[in-house]
Protein backbone atom coordinates (compact mmCIF):
# COMPACT_ATOMS: atom_id res chain seq x y z
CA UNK A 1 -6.32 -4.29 20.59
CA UNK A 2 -6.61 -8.33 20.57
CA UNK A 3 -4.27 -9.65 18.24
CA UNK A 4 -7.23 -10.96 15.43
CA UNK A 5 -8.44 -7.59 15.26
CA UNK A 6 -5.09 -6.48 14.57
CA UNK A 7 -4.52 -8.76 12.19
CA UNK A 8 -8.11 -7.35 10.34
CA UNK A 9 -6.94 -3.70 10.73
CA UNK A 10 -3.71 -4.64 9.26
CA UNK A 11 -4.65 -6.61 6.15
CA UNK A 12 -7.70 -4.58 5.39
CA UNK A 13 -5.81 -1.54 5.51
CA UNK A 14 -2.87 -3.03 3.25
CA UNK A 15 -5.32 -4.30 0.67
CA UNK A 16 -6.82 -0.79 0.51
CA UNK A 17 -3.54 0.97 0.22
CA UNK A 18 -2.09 -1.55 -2.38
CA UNK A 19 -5.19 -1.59 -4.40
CA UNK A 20 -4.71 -4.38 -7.23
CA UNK A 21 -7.63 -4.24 -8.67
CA UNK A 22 -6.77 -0.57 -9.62
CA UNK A 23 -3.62 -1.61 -11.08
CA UNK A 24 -5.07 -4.24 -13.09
CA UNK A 25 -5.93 -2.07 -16.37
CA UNK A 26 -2.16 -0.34 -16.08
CA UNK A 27 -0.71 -4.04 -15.97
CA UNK A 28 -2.49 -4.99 -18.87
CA UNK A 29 -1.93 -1.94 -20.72
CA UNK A 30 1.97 -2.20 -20.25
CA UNK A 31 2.14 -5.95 -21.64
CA UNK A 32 0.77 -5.67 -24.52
CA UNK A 33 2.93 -7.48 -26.44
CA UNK A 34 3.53 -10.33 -23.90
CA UNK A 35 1.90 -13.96 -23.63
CA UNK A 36 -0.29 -14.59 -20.49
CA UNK A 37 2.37 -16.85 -19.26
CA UNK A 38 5.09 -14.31 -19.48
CA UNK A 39 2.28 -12.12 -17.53
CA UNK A 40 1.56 -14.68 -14.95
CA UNK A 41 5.47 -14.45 -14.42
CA UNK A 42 5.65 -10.75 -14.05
CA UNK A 43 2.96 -10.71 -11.54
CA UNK A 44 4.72 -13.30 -9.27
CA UNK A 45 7.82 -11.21 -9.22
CA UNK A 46 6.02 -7.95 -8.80
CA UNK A 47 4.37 -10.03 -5.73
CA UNK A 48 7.22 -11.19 -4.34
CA UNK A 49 9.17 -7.73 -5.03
CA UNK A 50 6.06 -5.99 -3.41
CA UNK A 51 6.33 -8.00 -0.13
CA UNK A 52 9.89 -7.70 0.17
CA UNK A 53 9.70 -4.22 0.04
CA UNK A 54 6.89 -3.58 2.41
CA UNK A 55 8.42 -6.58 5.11
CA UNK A 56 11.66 -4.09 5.34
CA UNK A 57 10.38 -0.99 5.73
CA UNK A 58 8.26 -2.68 8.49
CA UNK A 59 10.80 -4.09 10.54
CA UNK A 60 13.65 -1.36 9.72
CA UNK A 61 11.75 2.09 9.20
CA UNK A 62 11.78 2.81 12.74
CA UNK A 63 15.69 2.84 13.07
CA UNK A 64 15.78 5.06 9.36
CA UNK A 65 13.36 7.77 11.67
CA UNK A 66 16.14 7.59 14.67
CA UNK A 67 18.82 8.05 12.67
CA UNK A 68 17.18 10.71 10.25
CA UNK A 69 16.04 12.22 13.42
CA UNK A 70 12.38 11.84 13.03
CA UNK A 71 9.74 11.30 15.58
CA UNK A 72 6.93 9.05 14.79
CA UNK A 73 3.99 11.63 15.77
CA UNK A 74 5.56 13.77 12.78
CA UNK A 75 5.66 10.83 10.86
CA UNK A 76 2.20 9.17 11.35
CA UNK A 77 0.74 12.81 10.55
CA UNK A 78 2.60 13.57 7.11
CA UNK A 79 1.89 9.60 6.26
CA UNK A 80 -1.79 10.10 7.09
CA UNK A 81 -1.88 13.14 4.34
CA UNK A 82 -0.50 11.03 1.57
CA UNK A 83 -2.86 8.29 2.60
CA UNK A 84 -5.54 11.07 2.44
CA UNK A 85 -4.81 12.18 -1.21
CA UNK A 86 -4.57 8.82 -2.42
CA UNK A 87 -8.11 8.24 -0.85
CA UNK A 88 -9.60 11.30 -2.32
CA UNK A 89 -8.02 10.28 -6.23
CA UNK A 90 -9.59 6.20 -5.51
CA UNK A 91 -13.18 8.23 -4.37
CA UNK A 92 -12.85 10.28 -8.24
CA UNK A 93 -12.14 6.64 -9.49
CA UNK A 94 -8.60 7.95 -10.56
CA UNK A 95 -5.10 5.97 -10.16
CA UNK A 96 -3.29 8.43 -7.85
CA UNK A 97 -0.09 10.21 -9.17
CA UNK A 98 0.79 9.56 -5.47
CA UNK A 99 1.21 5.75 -6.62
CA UNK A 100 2.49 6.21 -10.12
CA UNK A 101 2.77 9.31 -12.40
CA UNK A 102 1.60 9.00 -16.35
CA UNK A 103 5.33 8.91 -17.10
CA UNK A 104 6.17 5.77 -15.23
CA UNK A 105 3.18 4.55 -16.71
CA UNK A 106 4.27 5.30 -20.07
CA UNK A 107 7.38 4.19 -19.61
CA UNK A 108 6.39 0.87 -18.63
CA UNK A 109 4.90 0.38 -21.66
CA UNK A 110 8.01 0.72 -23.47
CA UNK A 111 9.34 -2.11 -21.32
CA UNK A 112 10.41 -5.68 -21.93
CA UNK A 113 9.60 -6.37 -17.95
CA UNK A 114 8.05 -4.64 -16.06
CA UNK A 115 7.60 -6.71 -12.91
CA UNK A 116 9.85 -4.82 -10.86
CA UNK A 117 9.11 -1.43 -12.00
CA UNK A 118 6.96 0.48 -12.38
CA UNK A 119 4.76 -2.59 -11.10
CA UNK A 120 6.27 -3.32 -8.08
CA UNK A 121 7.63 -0.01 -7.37
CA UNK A 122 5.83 2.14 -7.25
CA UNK A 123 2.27 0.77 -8.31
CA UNK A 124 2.20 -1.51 -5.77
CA UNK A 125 4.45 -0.71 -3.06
CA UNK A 126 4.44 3.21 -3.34
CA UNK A 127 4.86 6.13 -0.80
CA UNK A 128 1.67 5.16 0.56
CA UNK A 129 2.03 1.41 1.50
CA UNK A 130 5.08 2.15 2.73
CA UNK A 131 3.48 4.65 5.01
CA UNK A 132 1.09 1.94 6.60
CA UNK A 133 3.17 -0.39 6.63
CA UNK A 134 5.83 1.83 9.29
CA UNK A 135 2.55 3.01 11.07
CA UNK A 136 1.22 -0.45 11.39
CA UNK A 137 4.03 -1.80 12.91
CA UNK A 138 4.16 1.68 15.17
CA UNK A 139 0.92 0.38 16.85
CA UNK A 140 1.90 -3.18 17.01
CA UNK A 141 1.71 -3.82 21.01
CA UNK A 142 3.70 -6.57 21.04
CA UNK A 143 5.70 -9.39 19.10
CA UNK A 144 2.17 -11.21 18.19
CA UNK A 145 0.97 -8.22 16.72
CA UNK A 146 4.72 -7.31 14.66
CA UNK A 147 4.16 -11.16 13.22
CA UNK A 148 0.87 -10.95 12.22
CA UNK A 149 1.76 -7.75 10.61
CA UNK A 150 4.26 -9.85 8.43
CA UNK A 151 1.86 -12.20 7.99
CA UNK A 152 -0.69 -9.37 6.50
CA UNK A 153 1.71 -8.12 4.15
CA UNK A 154 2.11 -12.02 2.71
CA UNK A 155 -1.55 -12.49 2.63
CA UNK A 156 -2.12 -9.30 0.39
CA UNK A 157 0.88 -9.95 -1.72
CA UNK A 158 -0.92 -13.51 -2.47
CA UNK A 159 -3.60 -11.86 -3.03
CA UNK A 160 -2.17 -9.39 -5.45
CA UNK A 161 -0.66 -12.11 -7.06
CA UNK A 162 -4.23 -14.19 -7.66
CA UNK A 163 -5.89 -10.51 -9.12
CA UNK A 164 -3.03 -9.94 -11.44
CA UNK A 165 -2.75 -13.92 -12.37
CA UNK A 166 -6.70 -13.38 -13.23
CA UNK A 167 -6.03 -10.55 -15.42
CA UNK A 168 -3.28 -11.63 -17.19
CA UNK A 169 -5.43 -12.93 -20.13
CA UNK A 170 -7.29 -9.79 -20.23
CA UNK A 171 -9.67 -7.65 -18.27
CA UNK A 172 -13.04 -9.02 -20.09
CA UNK A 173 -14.56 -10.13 -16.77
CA UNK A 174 -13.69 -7.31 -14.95
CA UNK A 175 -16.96 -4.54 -15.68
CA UNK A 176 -15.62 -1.05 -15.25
CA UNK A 177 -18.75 -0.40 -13.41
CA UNK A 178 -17.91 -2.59 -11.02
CA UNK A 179 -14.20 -1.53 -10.78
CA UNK A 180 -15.35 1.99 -10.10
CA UNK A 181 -17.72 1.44 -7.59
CA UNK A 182 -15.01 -0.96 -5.51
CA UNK A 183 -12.16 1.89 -6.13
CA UNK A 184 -14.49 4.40 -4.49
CA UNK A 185 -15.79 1.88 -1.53
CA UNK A 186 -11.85 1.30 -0.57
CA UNK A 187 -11.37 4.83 -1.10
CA UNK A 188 -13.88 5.93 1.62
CA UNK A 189 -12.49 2.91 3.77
CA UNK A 190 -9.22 4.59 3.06
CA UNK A 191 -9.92 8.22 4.30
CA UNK A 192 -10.89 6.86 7.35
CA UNK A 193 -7.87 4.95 8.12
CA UNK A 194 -6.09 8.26 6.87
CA UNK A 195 -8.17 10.57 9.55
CA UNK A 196 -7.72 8.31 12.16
CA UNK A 197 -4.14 7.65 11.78
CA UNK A 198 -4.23 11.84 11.95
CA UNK A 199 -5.66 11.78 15.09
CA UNK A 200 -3.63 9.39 16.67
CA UNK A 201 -0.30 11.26 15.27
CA UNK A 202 -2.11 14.66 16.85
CA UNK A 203 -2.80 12.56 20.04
CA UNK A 204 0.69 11.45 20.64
CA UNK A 205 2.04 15.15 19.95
CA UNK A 206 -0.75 16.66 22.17
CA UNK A 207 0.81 13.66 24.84
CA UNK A 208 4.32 14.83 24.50
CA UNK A 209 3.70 18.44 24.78
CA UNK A 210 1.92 17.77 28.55
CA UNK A 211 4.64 14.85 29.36
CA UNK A 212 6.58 16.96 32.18
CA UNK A 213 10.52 17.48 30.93
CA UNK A 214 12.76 15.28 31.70
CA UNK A 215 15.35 15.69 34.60
């Protein structure tokens, strides 16, 4: 894989999983009482938080699996299930309880600040971003591809950041029609990033099953 379409796979794929425009109604929701400035200010942090998060678990995950004792094939399958569900709940137009449950919700909006959770974690950088993030970086070929992959987590962070900035003096422009009918395109877009990571994680295990024992 050349390194731009990498670097398409990566951020598309990212953008899907994070899904700001799906957590726009929840942010607004949870900050009621708050000025758009103080809004503007939670969605920076819950940006930066977001990208912090997701830059770790990219560069470090692998070493959590050897010491855990976890094989990537096994992990690449179970991460390509919760990527699965979360597609199916964005194709019902639904905010996955995958990403957040209706307590966290709730609970933010009991919050002074709610930037780094439940915004940032887990609304933004759940179970499943995490997940493509580590399998990402499994099927970066080389160090071009584990930089861009840094460089796709910043560019949807910023781009998080802009969508919640927009919303932060209410959702007026956004028409729910057209909210529903992107949640359910990236949904789609979704599955098929979560069947095809399947397949690969089936591949590899099919691979290691015929690779002849070693000794």
């Amino acid at each position: 894989m050349s390194l731009l379409a990498y670097l398409i796979l990566a951020t598309s794929s990212l953008f899907v999983i994070v899904d700001p425009l799906a957590a726009v109604p929840a942010f607004v929701a949870m900050t009621p009482a708050n000025t758009p400035a103080e809004r503007i200010r939670m969605a920076r942090l819950a940006s930066m938080v977001m990208a912090g998060v997701l830059l770790v678990f990219a560069f470090v995950g692998h070493s959590i699996f050897r010491f855990l004792g976890i094989t990537m094939p096994a992990f690449t399958i179970a991460a390509s299930i919760v990527l699965l569900l979360v597609a199916l709940d964005m194709l019902r137009a639904q905010r996955s309880r995958v990403r957040e449950t209706a307590e966290e919700t709730a609970a933010g909006i009991e919050k002074l600040d709610i930037a780094v959770t439940p915004l940032a974690i887990p609304m933004l950088s759940g179970p499943g971003a995490i997940s493509t993030v580590i399998l990402l970086r499994n099927q970066a070929q080389n160090l071009s591809q584990q930089l861009a992959l840094g460089a796709s987590i910043l560019i949807v962070s910023a781009a998080t950041y802009l969508i919640l900035r927009l919303s932060a003096r209410g959702v007026q422009w956004l028409s729910p029609i057209f909210l529903n009918i992107a949640i359910r395109i990236m949904g789609l877009l979704l599955a098929a990033v979560a069947v095809q990571f399947m397949i690969n994680g089936i591949l590899e295990v099919h691979a290691l099953w015929l690779a002849p024992p070693p000794g």
